[in-house]
Protein backbone atom coordinates (compact mmCIF):
# COMPACT_ATOMS: atom_id res chain seq x y z
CA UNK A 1 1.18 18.39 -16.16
CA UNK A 2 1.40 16.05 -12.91
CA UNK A 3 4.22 13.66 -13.10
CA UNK A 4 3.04 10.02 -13.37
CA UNK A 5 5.14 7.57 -11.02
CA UNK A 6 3.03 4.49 -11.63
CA UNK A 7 1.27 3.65 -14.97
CA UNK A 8 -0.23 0.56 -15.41
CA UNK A 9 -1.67 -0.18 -19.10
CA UNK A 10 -4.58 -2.99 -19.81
CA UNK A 11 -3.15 -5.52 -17.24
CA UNK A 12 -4.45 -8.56 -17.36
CA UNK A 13 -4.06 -11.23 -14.42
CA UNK A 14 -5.30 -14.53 -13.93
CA UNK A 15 -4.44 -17.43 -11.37
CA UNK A 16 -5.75 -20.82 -12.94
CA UNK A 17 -8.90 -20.57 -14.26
CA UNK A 18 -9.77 -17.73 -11.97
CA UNK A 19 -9.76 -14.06 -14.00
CA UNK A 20 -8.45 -11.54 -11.41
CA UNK A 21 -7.40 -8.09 -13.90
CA UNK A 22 -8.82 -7.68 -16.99
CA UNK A 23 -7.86 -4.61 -18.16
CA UNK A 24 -6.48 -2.63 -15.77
CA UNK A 25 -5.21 1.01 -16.35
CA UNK A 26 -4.15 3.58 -13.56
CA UNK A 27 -2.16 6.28 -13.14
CA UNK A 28 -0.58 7.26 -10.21
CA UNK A 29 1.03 10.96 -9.97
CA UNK A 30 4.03 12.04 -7.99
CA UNK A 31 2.92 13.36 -4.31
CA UNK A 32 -0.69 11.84 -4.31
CA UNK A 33 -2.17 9.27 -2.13
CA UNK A 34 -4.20 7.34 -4.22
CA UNK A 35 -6.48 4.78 -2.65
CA UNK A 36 -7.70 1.76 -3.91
CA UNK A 37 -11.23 0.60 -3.09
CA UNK A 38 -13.11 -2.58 -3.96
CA UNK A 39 -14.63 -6.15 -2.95
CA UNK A 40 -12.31 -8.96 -1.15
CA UNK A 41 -10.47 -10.83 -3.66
CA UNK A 42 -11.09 -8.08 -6.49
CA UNK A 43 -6.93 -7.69 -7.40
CA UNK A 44 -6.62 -4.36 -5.00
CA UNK A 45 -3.52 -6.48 -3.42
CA UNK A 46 -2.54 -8.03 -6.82
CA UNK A 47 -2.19 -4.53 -8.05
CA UNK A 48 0.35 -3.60 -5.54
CA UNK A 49 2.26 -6.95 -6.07
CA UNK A 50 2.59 -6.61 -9.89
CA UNK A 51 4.44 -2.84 -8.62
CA UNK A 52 6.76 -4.28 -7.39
CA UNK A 53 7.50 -6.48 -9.99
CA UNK A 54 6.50 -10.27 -6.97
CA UNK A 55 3.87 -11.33 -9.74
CA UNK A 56 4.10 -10.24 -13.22
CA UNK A 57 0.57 -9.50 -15.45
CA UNK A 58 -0.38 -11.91 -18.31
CA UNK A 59 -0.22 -9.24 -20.72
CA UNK A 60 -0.13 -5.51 -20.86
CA UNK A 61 2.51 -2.55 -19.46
CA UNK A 62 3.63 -1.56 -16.23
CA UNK A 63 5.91 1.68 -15.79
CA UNK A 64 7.52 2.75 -12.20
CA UNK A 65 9.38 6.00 -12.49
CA UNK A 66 9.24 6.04 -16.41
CA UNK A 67 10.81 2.79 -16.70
CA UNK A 68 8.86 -0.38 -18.22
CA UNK A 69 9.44 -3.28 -15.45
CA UNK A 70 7.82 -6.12 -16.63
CA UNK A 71 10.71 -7.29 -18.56
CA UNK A 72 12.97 -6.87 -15.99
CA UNK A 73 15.28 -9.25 -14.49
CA UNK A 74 15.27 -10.37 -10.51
CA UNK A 75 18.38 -7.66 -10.44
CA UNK A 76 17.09 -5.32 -11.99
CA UNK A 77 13.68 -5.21 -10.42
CA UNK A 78 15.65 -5.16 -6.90
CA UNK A 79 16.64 -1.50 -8.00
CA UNK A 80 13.30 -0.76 -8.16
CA UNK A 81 12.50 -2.13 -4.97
CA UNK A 82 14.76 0.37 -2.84
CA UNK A 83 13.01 3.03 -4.21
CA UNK A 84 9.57 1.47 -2.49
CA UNK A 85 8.29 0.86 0.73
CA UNK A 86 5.84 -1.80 1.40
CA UNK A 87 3.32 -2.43 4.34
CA UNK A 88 1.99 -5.31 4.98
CA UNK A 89 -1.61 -6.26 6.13
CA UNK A 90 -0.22 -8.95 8.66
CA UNK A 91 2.97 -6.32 9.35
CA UNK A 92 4.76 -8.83 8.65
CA UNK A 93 7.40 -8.81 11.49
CA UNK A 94 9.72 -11.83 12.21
CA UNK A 95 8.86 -13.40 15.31
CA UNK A 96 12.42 -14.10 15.92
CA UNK A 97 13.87 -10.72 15.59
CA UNK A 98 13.52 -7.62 17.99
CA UNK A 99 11.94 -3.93 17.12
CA UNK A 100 14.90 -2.95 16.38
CA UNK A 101 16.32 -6.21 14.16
CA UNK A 102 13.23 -6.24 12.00
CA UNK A 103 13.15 -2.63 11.06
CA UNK A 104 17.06 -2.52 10.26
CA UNK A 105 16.79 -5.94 7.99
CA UNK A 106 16.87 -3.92 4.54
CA UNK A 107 19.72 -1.65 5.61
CA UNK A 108 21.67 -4.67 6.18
CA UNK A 109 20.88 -6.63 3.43
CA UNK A 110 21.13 -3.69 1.10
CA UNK A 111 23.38 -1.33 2.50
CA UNK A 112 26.85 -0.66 3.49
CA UNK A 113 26.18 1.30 6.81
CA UNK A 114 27.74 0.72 9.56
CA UNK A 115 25.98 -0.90 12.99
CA UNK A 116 25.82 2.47 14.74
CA UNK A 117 24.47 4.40 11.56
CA UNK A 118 21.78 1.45 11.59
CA UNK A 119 20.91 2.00 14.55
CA UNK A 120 20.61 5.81 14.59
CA UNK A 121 18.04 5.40 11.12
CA UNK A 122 16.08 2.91 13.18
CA UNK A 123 15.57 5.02 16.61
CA UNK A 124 14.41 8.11 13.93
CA UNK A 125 12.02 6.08 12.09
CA UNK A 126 10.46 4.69 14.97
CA UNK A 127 10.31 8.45 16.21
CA UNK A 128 8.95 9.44 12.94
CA UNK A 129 5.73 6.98 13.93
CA UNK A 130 5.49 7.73 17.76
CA UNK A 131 7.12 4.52 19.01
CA UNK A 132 10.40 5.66 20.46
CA UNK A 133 12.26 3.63 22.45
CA UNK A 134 10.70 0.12 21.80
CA UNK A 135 13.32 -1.07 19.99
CA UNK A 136 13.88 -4.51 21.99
CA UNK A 137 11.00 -5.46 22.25
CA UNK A 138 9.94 -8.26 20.33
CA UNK A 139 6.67 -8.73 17.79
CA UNK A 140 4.61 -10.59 20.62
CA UNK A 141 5.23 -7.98 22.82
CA UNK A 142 3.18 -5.41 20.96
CA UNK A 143 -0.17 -4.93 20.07
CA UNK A 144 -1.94 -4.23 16.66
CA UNK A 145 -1.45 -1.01 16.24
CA UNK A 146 2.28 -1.02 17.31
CA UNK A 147 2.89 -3.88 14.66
CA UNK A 148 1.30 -1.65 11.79
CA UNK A 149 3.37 1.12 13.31
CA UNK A 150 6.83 -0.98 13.14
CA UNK A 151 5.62 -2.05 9.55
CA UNK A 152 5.34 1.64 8.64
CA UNK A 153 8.87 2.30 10.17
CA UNK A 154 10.46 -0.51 8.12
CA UNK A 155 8.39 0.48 5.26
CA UNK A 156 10.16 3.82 5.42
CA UNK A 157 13.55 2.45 6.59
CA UNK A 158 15.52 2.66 3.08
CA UNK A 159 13.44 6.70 2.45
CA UNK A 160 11.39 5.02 -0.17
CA UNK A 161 9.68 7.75 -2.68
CA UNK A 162 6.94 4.98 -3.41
CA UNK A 163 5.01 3.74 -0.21
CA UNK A 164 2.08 0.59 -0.69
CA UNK A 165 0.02 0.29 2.13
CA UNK A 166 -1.84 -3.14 1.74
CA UNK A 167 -5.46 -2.70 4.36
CA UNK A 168 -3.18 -0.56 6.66
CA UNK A 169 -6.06 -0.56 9.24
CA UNK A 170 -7.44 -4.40 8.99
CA UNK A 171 -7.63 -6.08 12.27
CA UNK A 172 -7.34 -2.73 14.77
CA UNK A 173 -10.24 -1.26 16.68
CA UNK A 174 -11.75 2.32 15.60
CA UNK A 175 -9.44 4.44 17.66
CA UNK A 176 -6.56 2.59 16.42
CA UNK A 177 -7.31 2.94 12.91
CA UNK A 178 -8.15 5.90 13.13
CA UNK A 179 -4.59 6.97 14.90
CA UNK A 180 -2.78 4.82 12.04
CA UNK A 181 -4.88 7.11 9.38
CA UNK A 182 -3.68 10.45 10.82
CA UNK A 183 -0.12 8.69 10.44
CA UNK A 184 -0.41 7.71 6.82
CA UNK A 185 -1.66 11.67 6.37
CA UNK A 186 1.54 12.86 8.32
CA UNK A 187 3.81 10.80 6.82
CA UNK A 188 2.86 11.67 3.22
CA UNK A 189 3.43 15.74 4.19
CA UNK A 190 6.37 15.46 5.82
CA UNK A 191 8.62 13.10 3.63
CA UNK A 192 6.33 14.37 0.41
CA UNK A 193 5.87 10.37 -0.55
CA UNK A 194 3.63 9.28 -3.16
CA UNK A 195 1.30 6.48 -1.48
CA UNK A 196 -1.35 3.61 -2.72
CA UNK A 197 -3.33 2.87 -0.26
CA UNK A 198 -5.64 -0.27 -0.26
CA UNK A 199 -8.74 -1.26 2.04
CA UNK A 200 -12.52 -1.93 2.00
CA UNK A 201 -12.85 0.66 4.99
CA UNK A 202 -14.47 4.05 3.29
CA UNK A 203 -13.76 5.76 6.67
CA UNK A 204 -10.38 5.37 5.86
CA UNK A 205 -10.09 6.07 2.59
CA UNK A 206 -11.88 9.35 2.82
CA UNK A 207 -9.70 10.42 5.59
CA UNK A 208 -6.33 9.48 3.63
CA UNK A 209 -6.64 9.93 -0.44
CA UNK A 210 -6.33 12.38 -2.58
CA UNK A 211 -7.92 9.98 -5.26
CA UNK A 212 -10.10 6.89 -4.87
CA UNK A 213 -10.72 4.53 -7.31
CA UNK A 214 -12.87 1.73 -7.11
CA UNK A 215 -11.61 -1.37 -8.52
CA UNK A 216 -14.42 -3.94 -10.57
CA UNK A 217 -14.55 -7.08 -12.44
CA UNK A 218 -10.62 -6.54 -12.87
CA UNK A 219 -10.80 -3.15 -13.88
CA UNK A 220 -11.00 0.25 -12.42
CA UNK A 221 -14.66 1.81 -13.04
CA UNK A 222 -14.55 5.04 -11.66
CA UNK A 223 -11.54 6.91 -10.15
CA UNK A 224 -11.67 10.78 -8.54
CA UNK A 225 -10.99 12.84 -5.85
CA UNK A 226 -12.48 12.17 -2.26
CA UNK A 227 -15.36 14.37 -2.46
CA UNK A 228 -16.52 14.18 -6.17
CA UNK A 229 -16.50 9.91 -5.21
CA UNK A 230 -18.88 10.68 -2.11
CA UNK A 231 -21.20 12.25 -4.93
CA UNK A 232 -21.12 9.87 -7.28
CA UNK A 233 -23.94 8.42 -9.48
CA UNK A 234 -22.18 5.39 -10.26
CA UNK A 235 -24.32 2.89 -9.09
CA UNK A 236 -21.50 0.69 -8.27
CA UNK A 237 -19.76 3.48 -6.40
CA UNK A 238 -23.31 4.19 -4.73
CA UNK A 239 -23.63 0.30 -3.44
CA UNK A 240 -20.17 -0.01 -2.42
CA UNK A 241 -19.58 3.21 -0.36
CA UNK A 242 -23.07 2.89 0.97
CA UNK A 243 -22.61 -1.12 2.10
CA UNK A 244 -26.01 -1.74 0.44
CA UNK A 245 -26.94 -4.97 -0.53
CA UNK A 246 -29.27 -3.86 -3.20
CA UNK A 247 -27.51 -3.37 -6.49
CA UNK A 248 -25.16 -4.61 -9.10
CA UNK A 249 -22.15 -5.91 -7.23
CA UNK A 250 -23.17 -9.28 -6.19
CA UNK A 251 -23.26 -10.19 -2.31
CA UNK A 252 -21.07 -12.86 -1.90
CA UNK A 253 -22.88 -16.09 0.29
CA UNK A 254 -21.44 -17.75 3.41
């Protein structure tokens, strides 16, 4: 039996009058990288948030590591929180602080270390994603893909067993992308992470999961491995992998 890390049970999520989950169950199992496919504004980024405990669902269960979180208190969900690593679409770098600053901030709000052992974790994460040296620069000084990569080396700053990786690749030309995919795949063998990946690009998410699932009408219709999904009969699989405009989902005007 593979060990589940992340269960969600019949989530349910709405903002106003607006009916994001309805439903939602997934399991995510220790070592995979399980990608999450699925329409702008469908509750692919939601799902990551109610993870980590930012949101919490209207109703239903959500386990991390065998332990039910949505009753949990601000403390308490904080010791969750060290155990995963979060990238952000925009990177989400402070302007104000350098390389080196931005990728040390959760060892100094949640650690102990001293400066020097700071700044020893920081020069071998940025290794770890091919950006040595760089560490005073600031955010405006780099380009896209160096911002993703700096978001990935903060990410993995506090040797999170959980990584979320929220449209990794938005925003970056082909080549770049394509480098930051070949990361995400090098990263998960070498520190044996469990990832959720999630994006609209099926380049992507062919290269990087083990599982893809594509995420409907607040629920997740169909979920498999990367090949068996490329051969799928769904017809909602079919019109989203394919980009056709003929089909169920409807195309969204303007």
């Amino acid at each position: 039996m593979k060990e589940v890390v992340i269960r969600m049970e019949n989530i349910y999520k709405s903002f106003g009058n607006k009916s994001v989950l309805s439903g939602l169950n997934l399991e995510v199992f220790k070592g995979e990288t399980l990608v999450i496919i699925g329409r702008s504004g469908c509750g692919k980024s939601v799902s990551l948030k109610l993870i980590i405990g930012l949101i919490r669902p209207d109703a239903g269960n959500i386990q991390v590591f065998g332990e039910e979180i949505t009753h949990l208190t601000e403390e308490e969900m904080e010791r969750i929180r060290k155990r995963i690593g979060v990238v952000f679409q925009s990177s989400a770098l402070l302007n104000s602080l350098n390389v080196e600053e931005n990728i040390a901030l959760p060892l100094v709000e949640h650690t102990q270390l001293d400066p020097e052992e700071i700044k020893e974790k920081v020069a071998e994460k940025l290794s770890l994603v091919g950006l040595k040296g760089v560490e005073k620069l600031y955010p405006d000084d780099l380009s896209g893909g160096m911002k993703k990569r700096v978001g990935i080396a903060r990410a993995l700053i506090m040797e999170p067993e959980i990584v979320l990786y929220d449209e990794p690749t938005t925003g970056l030309d082909p080549i770049t992308a394509s480098a930051i995919n070949t990361l995400i795949m090098e990263l998960e063998k070498k520190l044996n992470t469990t990832s959720i990946v999630v994006t609209h690009d099926m380049k992507s998410a062919y290269l990087v999961g083990d599982r893809i699932g594509l995420l409907y009408q607040g629920k997740m219709v169909e979920i498999d491995r990367a090949e068996n999904i490329k051969k799928s009969s769904n017809p909602l699989v079919i019109q989203f992998i394919t980009g056709s405009h003929e089909g169920p989902i409807p195309v969204e005007e303007g």
